[in-house]
Protein backbone atom coordinates (compact mmCIF):
# COMPACT_ATOMS: atom_id res chain seq x y z
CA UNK A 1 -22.88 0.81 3.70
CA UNK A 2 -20.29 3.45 3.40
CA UNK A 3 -21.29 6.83 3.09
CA UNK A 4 -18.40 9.90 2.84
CA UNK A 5 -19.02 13.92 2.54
CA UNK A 6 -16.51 15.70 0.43
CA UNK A 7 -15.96 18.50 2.65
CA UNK A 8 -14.57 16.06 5.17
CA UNK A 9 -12.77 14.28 1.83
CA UNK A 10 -11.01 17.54 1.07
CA UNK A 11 -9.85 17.95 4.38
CA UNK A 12 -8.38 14.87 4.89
CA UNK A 13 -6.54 15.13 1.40
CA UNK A 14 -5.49 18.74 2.08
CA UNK A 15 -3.83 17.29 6.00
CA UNK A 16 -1.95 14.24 4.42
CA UNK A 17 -0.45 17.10 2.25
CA UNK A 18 -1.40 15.36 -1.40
CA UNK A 19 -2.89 15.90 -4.39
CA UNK A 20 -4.83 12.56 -4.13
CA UNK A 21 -6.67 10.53 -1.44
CA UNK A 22 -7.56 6.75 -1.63
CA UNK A 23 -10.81 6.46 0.60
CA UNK A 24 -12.39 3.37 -0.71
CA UNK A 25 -11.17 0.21 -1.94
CA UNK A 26 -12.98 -3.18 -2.42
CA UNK A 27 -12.05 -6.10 -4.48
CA UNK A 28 -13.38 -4.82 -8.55
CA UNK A 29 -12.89 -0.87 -7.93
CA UNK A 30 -11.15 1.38 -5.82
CA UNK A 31 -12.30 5.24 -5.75
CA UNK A 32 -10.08 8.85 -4.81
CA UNK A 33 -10.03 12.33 -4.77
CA UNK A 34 -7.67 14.09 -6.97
CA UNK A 35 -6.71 17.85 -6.70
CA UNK A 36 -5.30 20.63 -8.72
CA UNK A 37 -5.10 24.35 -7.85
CA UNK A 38 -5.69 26.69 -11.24
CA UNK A 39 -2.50 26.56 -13.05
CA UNK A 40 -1.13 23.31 -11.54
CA UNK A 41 0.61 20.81 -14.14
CA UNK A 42 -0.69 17.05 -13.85
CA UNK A 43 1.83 14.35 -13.32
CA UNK A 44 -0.22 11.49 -14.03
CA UNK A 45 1.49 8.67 -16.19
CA UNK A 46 -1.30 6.22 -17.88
CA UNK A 47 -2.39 3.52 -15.40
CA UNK A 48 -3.22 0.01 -15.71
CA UNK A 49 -7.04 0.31 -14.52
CA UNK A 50 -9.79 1.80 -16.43
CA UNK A 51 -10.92 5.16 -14.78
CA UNK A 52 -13.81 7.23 -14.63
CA UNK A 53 -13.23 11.14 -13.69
CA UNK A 54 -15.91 12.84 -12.41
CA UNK A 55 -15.46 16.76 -12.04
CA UNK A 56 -16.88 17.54 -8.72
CA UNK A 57 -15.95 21.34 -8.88
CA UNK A 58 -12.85 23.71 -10.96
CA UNK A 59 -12.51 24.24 -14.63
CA UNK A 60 -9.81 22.53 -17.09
CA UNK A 61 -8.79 20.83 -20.17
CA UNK A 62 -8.38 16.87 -20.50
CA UNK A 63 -6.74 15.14 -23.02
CA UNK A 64 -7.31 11.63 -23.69
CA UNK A 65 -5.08 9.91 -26.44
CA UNK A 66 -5.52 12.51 -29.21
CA UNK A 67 -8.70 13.97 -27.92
CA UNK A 68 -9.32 17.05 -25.80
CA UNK A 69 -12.63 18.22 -23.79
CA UNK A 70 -12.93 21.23 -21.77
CA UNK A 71 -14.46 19.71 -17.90
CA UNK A 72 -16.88 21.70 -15.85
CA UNK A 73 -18.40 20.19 -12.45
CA UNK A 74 -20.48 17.39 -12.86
CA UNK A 75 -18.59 16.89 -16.47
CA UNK A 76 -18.11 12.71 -16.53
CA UNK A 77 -14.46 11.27 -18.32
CA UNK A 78 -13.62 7.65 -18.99
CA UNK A 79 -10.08 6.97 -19.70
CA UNK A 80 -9.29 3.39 -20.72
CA UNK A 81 -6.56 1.62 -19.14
CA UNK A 82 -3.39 2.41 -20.48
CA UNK A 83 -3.95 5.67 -22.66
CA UNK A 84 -2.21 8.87 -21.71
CA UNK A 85 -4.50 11.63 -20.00
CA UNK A 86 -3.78 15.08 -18.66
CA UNK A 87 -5.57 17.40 -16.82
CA UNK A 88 -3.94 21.25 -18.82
CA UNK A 89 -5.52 25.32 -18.62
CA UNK A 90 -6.58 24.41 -14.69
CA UNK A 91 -8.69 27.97 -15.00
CA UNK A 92 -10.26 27.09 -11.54
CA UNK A 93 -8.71 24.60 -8.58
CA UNK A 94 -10.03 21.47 -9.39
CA UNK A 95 -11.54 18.65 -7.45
CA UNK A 96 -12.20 15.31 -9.07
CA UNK A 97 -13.79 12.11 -7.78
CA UNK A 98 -11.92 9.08 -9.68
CA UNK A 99 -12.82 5.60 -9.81
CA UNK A 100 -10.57 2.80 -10.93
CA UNK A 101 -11.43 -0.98 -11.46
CA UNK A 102 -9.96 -2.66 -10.66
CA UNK A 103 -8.66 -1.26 -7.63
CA UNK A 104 -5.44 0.70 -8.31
CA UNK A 105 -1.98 -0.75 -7.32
């Protein structure tokens, strides 16, 4: 078993000075935690894996594609691989849990 807290998650991200931390990886999935402070702007580029967000705390907008969802904690966001995806209106910091599988490169 592997077991993680998120407090101890954040402050690991926050000392390697990034907005995203790798803490898991196995062979079908690999998962992270992604951060961005309220009026941030997202670089993400579309990946190759399939992803699933999940909002563990912060307020924002997500577009998918053509489609766009406001994201609370404990909202839940699948992107497909390959589709372009931003995280906009970052009204509170943001924390998000993301899985990808398989295991991002």
């Amino acid at each position: 078993m592997k077991a993680f807290r998120l407090d101890e998650l954040e402050a690991e991200r926050v000392a390697n000075d990034g907005a995203y931390l790798q803490f898991l990886r196995e062979r079908n999935m690999s998962v992270g935690l992604y951060a961005l402070d309220a009026g941030a702007t997202d670089p993400q580029q579309p990946h190759r894996q399939d992803e699933v967000y999940l909002v563990v705390s912060g307020r924002a907008s997500i577009t998918v594609g053509q489609e766009t969802t406001q994201v609370g904690r404990g909202s839940v966001v699948y992107v497909p691989a390959g589709v372009p995806h931003k995280f906009h209106h970052i009204s509170e910091d943001l924390r998000v849990m993301v899985v990808f599988s398989p295991p991002e490169s």
